[in-house]
C-alpha atoms as a PDB file:
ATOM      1  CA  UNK A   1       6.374  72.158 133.484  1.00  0.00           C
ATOM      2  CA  UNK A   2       6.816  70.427 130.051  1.00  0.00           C
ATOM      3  CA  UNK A   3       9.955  68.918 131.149  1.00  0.00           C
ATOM      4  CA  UNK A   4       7.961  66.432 133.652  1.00  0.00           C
ATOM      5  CA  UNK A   5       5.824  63.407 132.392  1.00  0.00           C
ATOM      6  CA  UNK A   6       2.677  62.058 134.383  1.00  0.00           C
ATOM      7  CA  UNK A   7       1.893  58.665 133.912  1.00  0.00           C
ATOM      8  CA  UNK A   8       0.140  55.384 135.221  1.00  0.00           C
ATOM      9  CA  UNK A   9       3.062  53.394 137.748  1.00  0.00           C
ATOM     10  CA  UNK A  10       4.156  50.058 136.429  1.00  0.00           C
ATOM     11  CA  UNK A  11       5.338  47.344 138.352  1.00  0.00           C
ATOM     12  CA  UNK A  12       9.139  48.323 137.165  1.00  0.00           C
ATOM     13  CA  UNK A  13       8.758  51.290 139.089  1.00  0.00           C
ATOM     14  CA  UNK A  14       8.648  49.945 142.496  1.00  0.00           C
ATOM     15  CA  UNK A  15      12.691  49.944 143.099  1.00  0.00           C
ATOM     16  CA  UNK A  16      12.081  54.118 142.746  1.00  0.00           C
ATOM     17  CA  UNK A  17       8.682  54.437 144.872  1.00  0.00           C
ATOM     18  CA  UNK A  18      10.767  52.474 147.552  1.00  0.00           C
ATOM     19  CA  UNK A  19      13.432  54.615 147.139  1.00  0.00           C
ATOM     20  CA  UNK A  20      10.842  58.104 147.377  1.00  0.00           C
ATOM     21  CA  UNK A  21       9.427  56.836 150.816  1.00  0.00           C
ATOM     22  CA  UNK A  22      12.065  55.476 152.537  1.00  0.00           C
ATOM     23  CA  UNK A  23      13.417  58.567 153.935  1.00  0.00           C
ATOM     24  CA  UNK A  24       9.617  58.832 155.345  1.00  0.00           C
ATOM     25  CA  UNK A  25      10.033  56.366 157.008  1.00  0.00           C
ATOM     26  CA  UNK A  26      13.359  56.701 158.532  1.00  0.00           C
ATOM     27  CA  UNK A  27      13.662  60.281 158.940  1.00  0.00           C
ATOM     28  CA  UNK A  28       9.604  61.845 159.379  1.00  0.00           C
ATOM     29  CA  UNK A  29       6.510  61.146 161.398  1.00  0.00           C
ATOM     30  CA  UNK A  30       4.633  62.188 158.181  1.00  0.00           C
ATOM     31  CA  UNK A  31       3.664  58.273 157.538  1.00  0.00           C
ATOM     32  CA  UNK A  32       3.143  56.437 160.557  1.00  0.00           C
ATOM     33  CA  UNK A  33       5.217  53.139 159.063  1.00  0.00           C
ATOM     34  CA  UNK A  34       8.036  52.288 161.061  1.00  0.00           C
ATOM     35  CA  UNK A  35      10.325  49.380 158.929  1.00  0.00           C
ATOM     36  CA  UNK A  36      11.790  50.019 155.442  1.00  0.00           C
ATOM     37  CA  UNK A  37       8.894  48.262 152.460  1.00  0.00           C
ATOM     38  CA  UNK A  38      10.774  46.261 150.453  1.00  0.00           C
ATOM     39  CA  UNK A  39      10.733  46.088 146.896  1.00  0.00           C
ATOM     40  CA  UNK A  40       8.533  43.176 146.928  1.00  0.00           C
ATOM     41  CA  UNK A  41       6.103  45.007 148.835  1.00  0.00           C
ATOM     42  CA  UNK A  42       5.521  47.729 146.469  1.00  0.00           C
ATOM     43  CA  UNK A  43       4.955  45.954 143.624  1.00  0.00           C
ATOM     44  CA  UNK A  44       2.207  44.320 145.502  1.00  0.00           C
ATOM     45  CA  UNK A  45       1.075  47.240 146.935  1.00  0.00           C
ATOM     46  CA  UNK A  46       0.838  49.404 143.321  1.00  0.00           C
ATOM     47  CA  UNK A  47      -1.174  45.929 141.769  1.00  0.00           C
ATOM     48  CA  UNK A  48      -3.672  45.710 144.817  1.00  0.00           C
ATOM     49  CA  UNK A  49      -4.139  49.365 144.743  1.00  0.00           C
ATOM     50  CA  UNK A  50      -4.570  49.270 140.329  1.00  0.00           C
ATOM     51  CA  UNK A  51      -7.579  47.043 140.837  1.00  0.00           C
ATOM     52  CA  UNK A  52      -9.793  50.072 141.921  1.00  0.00           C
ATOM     53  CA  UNK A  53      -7.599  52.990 142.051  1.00  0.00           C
ATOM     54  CA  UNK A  54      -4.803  55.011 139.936  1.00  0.00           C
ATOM     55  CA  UNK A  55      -1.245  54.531 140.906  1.00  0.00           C
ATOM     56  CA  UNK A  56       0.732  57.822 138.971  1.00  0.00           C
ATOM     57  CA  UNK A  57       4.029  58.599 138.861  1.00  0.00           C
ATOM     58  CA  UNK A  58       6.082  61.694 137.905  1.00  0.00           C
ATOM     59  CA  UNK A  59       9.159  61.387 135.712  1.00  0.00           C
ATOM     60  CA  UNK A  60      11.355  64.394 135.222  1.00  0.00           C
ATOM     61  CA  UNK A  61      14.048  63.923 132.683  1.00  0.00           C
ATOM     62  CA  UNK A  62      13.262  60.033 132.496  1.00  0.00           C
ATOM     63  CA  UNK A  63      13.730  59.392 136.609  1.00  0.00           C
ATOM     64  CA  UNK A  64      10.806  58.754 138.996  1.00  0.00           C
ATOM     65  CA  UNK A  65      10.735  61.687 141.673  1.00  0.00           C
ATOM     66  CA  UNK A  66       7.233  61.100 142.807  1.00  0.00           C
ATOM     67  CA  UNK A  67       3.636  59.571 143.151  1.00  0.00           C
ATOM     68  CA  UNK A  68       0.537  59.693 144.385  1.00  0.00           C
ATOM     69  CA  UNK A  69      -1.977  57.457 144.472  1.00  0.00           C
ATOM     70  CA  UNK A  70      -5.657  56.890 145.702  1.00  0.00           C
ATOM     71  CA  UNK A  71      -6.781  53.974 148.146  1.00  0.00           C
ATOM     72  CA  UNK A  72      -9.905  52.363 149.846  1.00  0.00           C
ATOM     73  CA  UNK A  73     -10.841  54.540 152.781  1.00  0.00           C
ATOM     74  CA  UNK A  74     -12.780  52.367 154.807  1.00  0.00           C
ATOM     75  CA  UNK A  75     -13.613  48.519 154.648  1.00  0.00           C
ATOM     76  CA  UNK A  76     -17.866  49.229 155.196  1.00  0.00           C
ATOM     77  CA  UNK A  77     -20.069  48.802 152.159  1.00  0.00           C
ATOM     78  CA  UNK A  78     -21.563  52.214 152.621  1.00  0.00           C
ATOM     79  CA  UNK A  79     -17.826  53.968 152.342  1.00  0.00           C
ATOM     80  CA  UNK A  80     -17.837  52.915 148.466  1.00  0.00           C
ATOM     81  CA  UNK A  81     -17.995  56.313 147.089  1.00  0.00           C
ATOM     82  CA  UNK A  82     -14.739  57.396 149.187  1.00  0.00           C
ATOM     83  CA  UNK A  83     -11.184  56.960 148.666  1.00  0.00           C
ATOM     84  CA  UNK A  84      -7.985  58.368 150.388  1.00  0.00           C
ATOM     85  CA  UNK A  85      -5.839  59.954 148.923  1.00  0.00           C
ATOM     86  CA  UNK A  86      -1.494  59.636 149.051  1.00  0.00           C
ATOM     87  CA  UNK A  87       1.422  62.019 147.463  1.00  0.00           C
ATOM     88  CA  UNK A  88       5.101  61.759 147.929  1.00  0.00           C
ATOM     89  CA  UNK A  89       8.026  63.276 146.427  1.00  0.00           C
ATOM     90  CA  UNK A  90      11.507  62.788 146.048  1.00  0.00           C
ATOM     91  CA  UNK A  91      13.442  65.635 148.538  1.00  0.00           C
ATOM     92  CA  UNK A  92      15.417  66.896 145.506  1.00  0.00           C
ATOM     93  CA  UNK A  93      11.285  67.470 143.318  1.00  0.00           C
ATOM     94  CA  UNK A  94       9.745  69.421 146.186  1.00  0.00           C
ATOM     95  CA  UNK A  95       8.225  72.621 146.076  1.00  0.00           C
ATOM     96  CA  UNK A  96       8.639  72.422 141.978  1.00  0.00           C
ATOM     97  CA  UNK A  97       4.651  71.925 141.676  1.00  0.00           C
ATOM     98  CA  UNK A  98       5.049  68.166 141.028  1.00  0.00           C
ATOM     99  CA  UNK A  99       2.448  67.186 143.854  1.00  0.00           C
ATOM    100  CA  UNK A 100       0.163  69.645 142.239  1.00  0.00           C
ATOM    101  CA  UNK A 101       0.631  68.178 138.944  1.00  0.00           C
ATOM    102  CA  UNK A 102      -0.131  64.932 140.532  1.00  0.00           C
ATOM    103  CA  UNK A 103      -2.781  65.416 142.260  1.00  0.00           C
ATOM    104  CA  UNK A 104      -4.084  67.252 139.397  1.00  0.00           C
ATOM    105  CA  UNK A 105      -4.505  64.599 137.160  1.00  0.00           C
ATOM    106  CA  UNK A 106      -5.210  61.800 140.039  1.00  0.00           C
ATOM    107  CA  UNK A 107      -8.659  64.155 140.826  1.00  0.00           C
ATOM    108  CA  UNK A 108      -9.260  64.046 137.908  1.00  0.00           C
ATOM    109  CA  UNK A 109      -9.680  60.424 137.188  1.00  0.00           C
ATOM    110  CA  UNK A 110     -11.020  59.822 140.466  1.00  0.00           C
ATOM    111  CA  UNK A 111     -13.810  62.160 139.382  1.00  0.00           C
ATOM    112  CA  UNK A 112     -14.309  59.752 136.239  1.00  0.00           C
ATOM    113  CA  UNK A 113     -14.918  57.077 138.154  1.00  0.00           C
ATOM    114  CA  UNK A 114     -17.315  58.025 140.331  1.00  0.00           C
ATOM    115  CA  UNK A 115     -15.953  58.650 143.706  1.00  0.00           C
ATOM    116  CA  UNK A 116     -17.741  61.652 145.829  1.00  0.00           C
ATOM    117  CA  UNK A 117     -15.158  62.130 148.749  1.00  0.00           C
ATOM    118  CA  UNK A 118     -11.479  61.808 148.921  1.00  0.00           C
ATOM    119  CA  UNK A 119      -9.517  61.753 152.251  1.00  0.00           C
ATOM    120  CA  UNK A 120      -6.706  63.262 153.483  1.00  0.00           C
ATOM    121  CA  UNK A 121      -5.366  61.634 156.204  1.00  0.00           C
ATOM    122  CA  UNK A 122      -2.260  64.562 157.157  1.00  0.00           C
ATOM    123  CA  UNK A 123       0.148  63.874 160.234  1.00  0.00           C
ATOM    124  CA  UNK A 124      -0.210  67.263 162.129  1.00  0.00           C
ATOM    125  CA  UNK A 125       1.162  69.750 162.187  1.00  0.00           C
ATOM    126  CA  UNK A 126       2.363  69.499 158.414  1.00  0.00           C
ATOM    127  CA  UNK A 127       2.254  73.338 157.148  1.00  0.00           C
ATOM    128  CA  UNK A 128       3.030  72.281 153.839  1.00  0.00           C
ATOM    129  CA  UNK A 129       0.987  69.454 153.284  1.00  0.00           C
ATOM    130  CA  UNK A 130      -1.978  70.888 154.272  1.00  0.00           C
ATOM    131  CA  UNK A 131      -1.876  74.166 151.954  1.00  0.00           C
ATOM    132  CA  UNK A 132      -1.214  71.981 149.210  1.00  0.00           C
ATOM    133  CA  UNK A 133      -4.899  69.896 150.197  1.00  0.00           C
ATOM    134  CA  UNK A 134      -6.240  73.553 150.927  1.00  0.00           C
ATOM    135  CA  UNK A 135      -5.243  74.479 147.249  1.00  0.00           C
ATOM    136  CA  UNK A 136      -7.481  71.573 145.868  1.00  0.00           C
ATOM    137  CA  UNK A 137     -10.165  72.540 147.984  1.00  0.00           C
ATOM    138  CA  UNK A 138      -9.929  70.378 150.840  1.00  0.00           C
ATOM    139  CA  UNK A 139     -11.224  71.657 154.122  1.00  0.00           C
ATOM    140  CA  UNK A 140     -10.926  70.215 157.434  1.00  0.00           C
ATOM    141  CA  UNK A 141     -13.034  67.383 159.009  1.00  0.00           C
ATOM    142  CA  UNK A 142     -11.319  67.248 162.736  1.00  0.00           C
ATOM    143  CA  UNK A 143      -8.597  65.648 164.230  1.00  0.00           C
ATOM    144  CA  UNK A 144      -7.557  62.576 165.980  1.00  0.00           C
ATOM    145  CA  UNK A 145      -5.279  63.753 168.966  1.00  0.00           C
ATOM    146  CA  UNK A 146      -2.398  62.351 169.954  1.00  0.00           C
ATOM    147  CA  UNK A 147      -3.226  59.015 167.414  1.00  0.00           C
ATOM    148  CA  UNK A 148       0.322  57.866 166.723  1.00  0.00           C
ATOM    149  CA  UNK A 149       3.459  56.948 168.507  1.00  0.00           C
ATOM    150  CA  UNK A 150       6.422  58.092 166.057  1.00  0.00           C
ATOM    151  CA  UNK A 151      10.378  59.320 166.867  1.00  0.00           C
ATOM    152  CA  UNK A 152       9.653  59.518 170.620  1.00  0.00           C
ATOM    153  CA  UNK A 153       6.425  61.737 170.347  1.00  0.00           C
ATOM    154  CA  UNK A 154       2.801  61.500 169.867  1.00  0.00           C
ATOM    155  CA  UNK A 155       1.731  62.710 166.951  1.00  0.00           C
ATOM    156  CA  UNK A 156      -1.680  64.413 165.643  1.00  0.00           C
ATOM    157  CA  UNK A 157      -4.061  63.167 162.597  1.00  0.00           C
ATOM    158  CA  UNK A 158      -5.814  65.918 160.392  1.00  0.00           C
ATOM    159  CA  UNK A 159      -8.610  64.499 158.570  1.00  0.00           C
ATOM    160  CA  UNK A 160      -9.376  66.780 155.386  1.00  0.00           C
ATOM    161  CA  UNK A 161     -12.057  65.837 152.895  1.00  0.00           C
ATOM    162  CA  UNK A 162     -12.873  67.278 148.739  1.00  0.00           C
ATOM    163  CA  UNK A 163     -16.326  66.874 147.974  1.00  0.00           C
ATOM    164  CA  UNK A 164     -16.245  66.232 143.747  1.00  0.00           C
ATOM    165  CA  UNK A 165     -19.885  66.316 143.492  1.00  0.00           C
ATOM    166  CA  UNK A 166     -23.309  66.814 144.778  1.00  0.00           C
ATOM    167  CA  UNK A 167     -24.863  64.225 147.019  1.00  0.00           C
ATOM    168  CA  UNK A 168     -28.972  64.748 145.455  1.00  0.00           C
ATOM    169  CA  UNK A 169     -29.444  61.448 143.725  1.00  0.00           C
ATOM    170  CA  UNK A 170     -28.603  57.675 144.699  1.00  0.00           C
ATOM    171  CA  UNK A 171     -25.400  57.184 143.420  1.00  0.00           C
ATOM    172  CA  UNK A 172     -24.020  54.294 140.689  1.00  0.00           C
ATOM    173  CA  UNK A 173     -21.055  52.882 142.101  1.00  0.00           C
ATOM    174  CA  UNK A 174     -17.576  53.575 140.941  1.00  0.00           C
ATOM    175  CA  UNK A 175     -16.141  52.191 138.021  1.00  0.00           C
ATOM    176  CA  UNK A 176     -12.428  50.635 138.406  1.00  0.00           C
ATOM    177  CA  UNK A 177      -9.388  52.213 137.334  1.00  0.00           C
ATOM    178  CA  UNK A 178      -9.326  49.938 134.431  1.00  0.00           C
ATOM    179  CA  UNK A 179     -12.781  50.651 133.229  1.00  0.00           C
ATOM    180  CA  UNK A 180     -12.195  54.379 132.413  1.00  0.00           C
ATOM    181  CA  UNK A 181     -11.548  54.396 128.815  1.00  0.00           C
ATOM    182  CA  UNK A 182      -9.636  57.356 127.983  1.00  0.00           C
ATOM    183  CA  UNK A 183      -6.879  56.979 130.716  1.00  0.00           C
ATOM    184  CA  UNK A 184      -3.924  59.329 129.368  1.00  0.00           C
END
């Protein structure tokens, strides 16, 4: 895939994240948002979420057709080691391994920083999203039944979790996403 370019979003990229999930919005129960995010919104969103976490994006032939991005999994002191993790493509990038590249390099740097669990928080059923966590070695926690209310149906939540490293030693908290120093 040499034709595709991974790299850290930017603020300017917001108009073409917005444009990636709307049709999630409108169209699937695979995020549980119901009202379009405005432009606005995302550039909010990709600067609250740089403070801690990488925010990628994919460009193929100079156009944005996806991202992923990790998150704050819980608001408890304790949860500091964990993050969630987020992918989303553009209809026309799918099933072209762009999630895997991704999610590839957002592991990666997640690793550098410290984190020991990332979260996959999967609408269910979702065939496709969950062999794609399976690949990465994410196995299943449980799920919460019949959690939310989306296109006139109740909808399951799998919970899937990758372990990056062992848990023998009291662990140094994470660094931020702009303290790693060799950020590609």
């Amino acid at each position: 895939m040499n034709d595709i370019l991974i790299r850290s979003a930017v603020i300017e990229d917001a108009q073409a994240i917005m444009e990636i999930y709307q049709p999630y919005i409108l169209e699937t129960a695979i995020t549980f948002e119901y009202d379009l995010i405005s432009v606005e919104t995302f550039v909010e969103r990709i600067i609250t979420v740089q403070k801690q976490f990488p925010w990628l994006v994919c460009e193929l032939e100079g156009k944005v057709v996806g991202y992923a991005y990790c998150s704050k999994f819980k608001e408890r002191a304790a949860f500091a080691w964990d993050c969630e993790c987020s992918v989303y493509l553009h209809k026309e990038a799918q099933n072209r391994g762009i999630a895997t590249a991704l999610y590839t390099k957002l592991f990666k740097y997640i690793r550098k920083q410290g984190y020991y669990n990332i979260y996959a928080l999967i609408t269910y059923p979702n065939l496709g999203s969950e062999a794609l966590h399976k690949k990465f070695g994410f196995t299943n926690v449980g799920i919460y039944e019949k959690t939310g209310y989306k296109m006139g149906q109740w909808w399951d939540l799998l919970v899937m979790v990758k372990r990056l490293r062992t848990f023998e030693e009291e662990p140094v908290l994470p660094k931020s996403w702009n303290e790693l120093s060799d950020i590609e």
